[in-house]
Protein backbone atom coordinates (compact mmCIF):
# COMPACT_ATOMS: atom_id res chain seq x y z
CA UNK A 1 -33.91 8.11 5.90
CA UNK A 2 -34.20 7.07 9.70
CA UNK A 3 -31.68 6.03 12.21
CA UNK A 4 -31.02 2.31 12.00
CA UNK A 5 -33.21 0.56 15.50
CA UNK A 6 -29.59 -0.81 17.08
CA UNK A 7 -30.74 -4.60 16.74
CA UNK A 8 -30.62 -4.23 12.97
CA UNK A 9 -27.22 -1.84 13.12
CA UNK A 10 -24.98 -3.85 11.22
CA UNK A 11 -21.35 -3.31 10.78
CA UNK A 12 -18.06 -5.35 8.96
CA UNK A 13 -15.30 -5.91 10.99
CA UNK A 14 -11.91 -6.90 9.00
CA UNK A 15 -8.07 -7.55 9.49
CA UNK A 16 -6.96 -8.19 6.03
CA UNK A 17 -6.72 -5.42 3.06
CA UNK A 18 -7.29 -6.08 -0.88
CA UNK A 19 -4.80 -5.21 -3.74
CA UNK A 20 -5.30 -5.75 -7.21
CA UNK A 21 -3.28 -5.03 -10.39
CA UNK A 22 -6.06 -3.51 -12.37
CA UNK A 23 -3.51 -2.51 -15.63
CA UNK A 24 -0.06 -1.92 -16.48
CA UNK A 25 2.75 -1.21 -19.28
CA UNK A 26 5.62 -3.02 -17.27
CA UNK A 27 8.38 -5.28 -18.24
CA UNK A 28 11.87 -5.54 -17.91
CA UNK A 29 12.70 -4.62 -21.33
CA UNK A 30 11.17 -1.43 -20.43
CA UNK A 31 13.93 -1.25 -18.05
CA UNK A 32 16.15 -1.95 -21.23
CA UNK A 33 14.81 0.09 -23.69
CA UNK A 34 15.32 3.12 -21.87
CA UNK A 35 18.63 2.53 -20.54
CA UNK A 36 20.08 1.48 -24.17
CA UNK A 37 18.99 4.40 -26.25
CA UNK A 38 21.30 6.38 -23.95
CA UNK A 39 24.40 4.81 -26.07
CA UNK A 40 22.67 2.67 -29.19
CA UNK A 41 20.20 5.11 -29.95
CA UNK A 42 16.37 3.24 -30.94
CA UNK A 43 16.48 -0.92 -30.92
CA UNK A 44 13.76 -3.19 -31.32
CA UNK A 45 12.19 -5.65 -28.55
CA UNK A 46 14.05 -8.23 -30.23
CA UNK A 47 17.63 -6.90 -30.21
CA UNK A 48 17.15 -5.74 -26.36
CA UNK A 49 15.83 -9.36 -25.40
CA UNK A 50 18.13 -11.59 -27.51
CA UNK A 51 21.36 -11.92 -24.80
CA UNK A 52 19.57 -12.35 -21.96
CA UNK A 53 22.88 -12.67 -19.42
CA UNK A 54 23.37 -9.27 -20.81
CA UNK A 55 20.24 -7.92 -19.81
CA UNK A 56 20.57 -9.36 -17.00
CA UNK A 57 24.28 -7.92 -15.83
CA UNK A 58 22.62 -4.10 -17.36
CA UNK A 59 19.58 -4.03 -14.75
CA UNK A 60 21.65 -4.87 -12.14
CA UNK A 61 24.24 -2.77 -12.95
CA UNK A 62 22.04 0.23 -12.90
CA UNK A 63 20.59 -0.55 -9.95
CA UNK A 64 24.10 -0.91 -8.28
CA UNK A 65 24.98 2.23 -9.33
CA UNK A 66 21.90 4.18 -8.77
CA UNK A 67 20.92 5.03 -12.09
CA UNK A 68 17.25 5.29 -11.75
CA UNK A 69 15.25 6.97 -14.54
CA UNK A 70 15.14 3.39 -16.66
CA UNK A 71 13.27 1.91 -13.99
CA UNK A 72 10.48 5.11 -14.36
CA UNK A 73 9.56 4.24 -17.99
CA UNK A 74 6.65 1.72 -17.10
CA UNK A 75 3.11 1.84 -15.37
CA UNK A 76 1.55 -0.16 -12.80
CA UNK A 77 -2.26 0.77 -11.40
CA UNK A 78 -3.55 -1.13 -8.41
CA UNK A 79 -6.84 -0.94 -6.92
CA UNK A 80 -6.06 -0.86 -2.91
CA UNK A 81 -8.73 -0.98 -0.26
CA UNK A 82 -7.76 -0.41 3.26
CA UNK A 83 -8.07 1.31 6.75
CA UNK A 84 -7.97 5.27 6.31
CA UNK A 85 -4.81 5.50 8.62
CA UNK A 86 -2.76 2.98 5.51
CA UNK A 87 -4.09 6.04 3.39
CA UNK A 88 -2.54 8.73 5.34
CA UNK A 89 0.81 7.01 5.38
CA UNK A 90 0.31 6.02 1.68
CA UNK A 91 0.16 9.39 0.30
CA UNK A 92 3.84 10.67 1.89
CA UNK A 93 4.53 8.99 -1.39
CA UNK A 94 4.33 11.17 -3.44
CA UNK A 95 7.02 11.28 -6.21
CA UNK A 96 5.96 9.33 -9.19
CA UNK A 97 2.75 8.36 -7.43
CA UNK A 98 -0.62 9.29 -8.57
CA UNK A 99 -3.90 8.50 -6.16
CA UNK A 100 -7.71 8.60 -6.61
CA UNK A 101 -9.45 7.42 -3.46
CA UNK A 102 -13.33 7.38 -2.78
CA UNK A 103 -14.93 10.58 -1.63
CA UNK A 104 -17.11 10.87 1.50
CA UNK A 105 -18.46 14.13 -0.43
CA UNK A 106 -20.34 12.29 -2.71
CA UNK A 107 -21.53 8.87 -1.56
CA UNK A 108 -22.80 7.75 1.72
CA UNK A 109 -19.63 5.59 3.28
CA UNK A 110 -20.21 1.99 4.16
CA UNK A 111 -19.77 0.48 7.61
CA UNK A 112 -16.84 -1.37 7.16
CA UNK A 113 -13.60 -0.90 9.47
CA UNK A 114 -10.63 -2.53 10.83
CA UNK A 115 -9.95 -4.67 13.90
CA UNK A 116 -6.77 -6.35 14.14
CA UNK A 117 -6.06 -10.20 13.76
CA UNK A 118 -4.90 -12.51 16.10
CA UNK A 119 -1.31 -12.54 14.32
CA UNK A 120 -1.08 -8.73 14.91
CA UNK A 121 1.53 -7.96 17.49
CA UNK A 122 -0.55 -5.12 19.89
CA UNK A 123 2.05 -4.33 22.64
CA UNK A 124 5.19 -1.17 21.59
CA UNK A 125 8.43 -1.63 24.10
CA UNK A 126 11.12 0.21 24.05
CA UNK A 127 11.63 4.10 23.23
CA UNK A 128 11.32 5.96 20.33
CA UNK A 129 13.45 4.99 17.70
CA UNK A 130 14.43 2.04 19.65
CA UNK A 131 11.26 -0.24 20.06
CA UNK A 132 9.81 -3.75 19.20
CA UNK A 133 6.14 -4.69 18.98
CA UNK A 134 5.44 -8.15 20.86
CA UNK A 135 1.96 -10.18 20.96
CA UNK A 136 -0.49 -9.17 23.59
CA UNK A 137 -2.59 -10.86 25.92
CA UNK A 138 -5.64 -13.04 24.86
CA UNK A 139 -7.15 -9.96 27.25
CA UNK A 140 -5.86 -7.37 25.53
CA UNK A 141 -6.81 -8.53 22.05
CA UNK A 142 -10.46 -8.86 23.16
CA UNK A 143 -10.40 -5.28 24.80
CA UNK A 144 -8.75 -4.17 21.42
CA UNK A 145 -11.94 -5.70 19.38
CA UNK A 146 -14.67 -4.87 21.58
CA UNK A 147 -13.67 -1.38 21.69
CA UNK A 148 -12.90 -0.86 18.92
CA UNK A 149 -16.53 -2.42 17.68
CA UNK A 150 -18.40 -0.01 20.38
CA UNK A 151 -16.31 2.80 19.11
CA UNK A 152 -17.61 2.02 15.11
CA UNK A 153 -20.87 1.24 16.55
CA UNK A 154 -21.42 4.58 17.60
CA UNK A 155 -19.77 7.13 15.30
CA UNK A 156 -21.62 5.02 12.48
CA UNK A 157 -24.85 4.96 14.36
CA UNK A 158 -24.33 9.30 14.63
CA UNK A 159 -22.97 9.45 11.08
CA UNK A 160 -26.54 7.89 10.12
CA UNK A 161 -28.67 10.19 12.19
CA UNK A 162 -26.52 13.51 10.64
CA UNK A 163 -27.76 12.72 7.14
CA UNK A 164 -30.92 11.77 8.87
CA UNK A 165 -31.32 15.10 9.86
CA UNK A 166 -30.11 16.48 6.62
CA UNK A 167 -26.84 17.63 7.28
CA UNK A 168 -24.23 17.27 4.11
CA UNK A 169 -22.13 14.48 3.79
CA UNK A 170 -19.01 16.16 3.93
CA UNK A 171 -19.70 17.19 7.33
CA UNK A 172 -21.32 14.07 8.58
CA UNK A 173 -18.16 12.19 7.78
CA UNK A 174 -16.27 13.79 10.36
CA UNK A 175 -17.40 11.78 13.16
CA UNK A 176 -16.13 8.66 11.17
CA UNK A 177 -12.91 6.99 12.48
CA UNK A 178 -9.39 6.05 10.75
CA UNK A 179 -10.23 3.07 10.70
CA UNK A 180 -13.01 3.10 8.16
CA UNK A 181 -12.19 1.26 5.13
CA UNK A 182 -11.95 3.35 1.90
CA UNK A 183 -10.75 3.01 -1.40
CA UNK A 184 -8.80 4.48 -4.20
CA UNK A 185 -6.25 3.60 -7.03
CA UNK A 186 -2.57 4.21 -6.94
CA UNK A 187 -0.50 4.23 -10.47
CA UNK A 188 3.08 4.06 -9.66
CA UNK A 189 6.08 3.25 -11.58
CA UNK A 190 8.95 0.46 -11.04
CA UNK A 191 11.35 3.13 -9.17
CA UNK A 192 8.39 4.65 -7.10
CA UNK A 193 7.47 1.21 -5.82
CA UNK A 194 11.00 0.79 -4.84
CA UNK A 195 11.03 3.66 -2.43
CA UNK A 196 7.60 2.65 -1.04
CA UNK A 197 8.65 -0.91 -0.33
CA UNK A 198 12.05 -0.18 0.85
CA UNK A 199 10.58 2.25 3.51
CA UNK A 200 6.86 0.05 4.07
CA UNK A 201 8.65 -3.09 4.42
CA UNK A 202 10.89 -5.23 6.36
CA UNK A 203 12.83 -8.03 5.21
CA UNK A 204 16.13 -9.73 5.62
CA UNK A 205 17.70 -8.68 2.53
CA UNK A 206 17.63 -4.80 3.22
CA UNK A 207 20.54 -3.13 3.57
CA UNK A 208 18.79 0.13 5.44
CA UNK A 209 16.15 -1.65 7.84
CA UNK A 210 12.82 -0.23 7.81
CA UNK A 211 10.02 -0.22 10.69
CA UNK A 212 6.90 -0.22 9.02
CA UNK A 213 3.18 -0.16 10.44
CA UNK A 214 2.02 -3.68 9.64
CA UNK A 215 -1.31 -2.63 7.99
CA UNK A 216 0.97 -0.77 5.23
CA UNK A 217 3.46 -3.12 5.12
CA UNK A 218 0.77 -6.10 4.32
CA UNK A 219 -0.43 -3.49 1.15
CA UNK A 220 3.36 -3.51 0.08
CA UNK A 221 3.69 -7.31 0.27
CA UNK A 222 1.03 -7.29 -2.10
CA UNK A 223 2.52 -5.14 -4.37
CA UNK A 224 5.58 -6.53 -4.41
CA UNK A 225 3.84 -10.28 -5.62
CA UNK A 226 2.31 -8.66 -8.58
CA UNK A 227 5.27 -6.62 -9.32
CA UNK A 228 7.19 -9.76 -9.18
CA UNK A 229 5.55 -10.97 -12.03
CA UNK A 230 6.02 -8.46 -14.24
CA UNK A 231 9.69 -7.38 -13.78
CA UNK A 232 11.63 -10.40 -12.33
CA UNK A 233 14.86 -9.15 -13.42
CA UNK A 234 14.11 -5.69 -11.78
CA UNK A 235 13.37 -7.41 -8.77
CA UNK A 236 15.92 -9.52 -8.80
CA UNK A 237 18.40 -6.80 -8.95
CA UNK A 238 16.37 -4.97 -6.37
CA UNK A 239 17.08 -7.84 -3.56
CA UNK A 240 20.69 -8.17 -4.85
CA UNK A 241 21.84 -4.85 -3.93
CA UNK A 242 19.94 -4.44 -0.65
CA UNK A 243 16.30 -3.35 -1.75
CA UNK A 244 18.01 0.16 -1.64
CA UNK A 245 15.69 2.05 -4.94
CA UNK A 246 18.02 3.89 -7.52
């Protein structure tokens, strides 16, 4: 292997970050199921789904009250790719989360890394623990991508000569920035994704507001659509009483 010349160094620049629901074992009669046993002992799918305003009025009444093994009794993997820094936050989850990201040990780590979009506000005001974020300059966007790009340029460019030379790739990859893209898969249940959205994201129906980074908070969006689909009632109940996880 030979250092790339530097008019064939190519690199990807992107703003966005990919989630998919790769499997899962989740439904609101999970929810159910769990909960019921507690005073009718074993039931069947069809005795837990056939009063549905009951079901209903149960989910949200364990949510209101905080009673929050039920919602732990279901499974939900999601393939995530993203900046490094999203990873670092991600992983202060850490009860009923499992991770498997990529390893820089064992493959060579592609040149892809993060610039941020146009809609991404660049500018912090305020003080700590009192601050907003407002949209910068058309200047200071453009100094943000260019150097950022000379910045990937170069620690890709050295991470290539390292291995070049020989030298292991788990010590190459330290000249790599946070904002590499990498990898991994994320299992979670319903009550673990509760405390990761109502901490990674804002939104209007939240009793405790949150103050998420926006390149975490547009993972948990994503989340939050698939989960959607596969526990409306849950998530129902979860907006009714102030996105606050049981």
């Amino acid at each position: 292997m030979t250092p790339t010349p530097d008019d064939e160094f190519k690199i990807e620049l992107r703003s966005d970050v990919t989630v998919e629901l790769v499997k899962h074992s989740a439904a609101d009669s999970d929810v159910l199921f769990a909960a019921r046993v507690s005073t009718a002992g074993e039931q069947s799918l069809d005795e837990l789904n056939k009063d549905p305003e009951r079901s209903k009025g149960l989910i949200n009444f364990l949510m209101r009250d905080r009673h929050g093994s039920p919602f732990e009794h279901n499974s939900m993997t999601f393939f995530i790719s993203a900046p490094i820094f999203v990873f670092r936050e991600f992983m202060r989850h850490r009860v009923g989360w499992s991770y498997n990201e990529e390893s820089g040990r064992y493959r060579e780590l592609q040149p892809v890394f993060y610039v941020p979009g146009a809609a991404r506000k660049l500018v912090q005001q305020g003080r700590p623990g009192k601050y907003v974020f407002v949209e910068g300059s058309a200047e200071q966007h453009e100094l943000t991508a260019r150097s950022m790009e000379e910045s990937y340029r170069q620690a890709y460019r050295t991470y290539q000569q390292m291995l070049a030379q020989g030298i292991a790739r788990e010590v190459a990859r330290s000249v790599l920035p946070v904002g590499l893209y990498s990898s991994m898969y994320a299992t979670c249940n319903a009550r673990s994704l509760m405390h990761f959205l109502g901490l990674r994201t804002q939104h209007e129906l939240a009793k405790v507001p949150s103050f998420p980074q926006r390149e975490i908070e547009m993972v948990g969006e994503q989340m939050e659509a698939a989960w959607v689909e596969l526990m409306p009632l849950t998530h129902a109940a979860f907006n009714t009483n102030g996105r606050v996880a049981p």
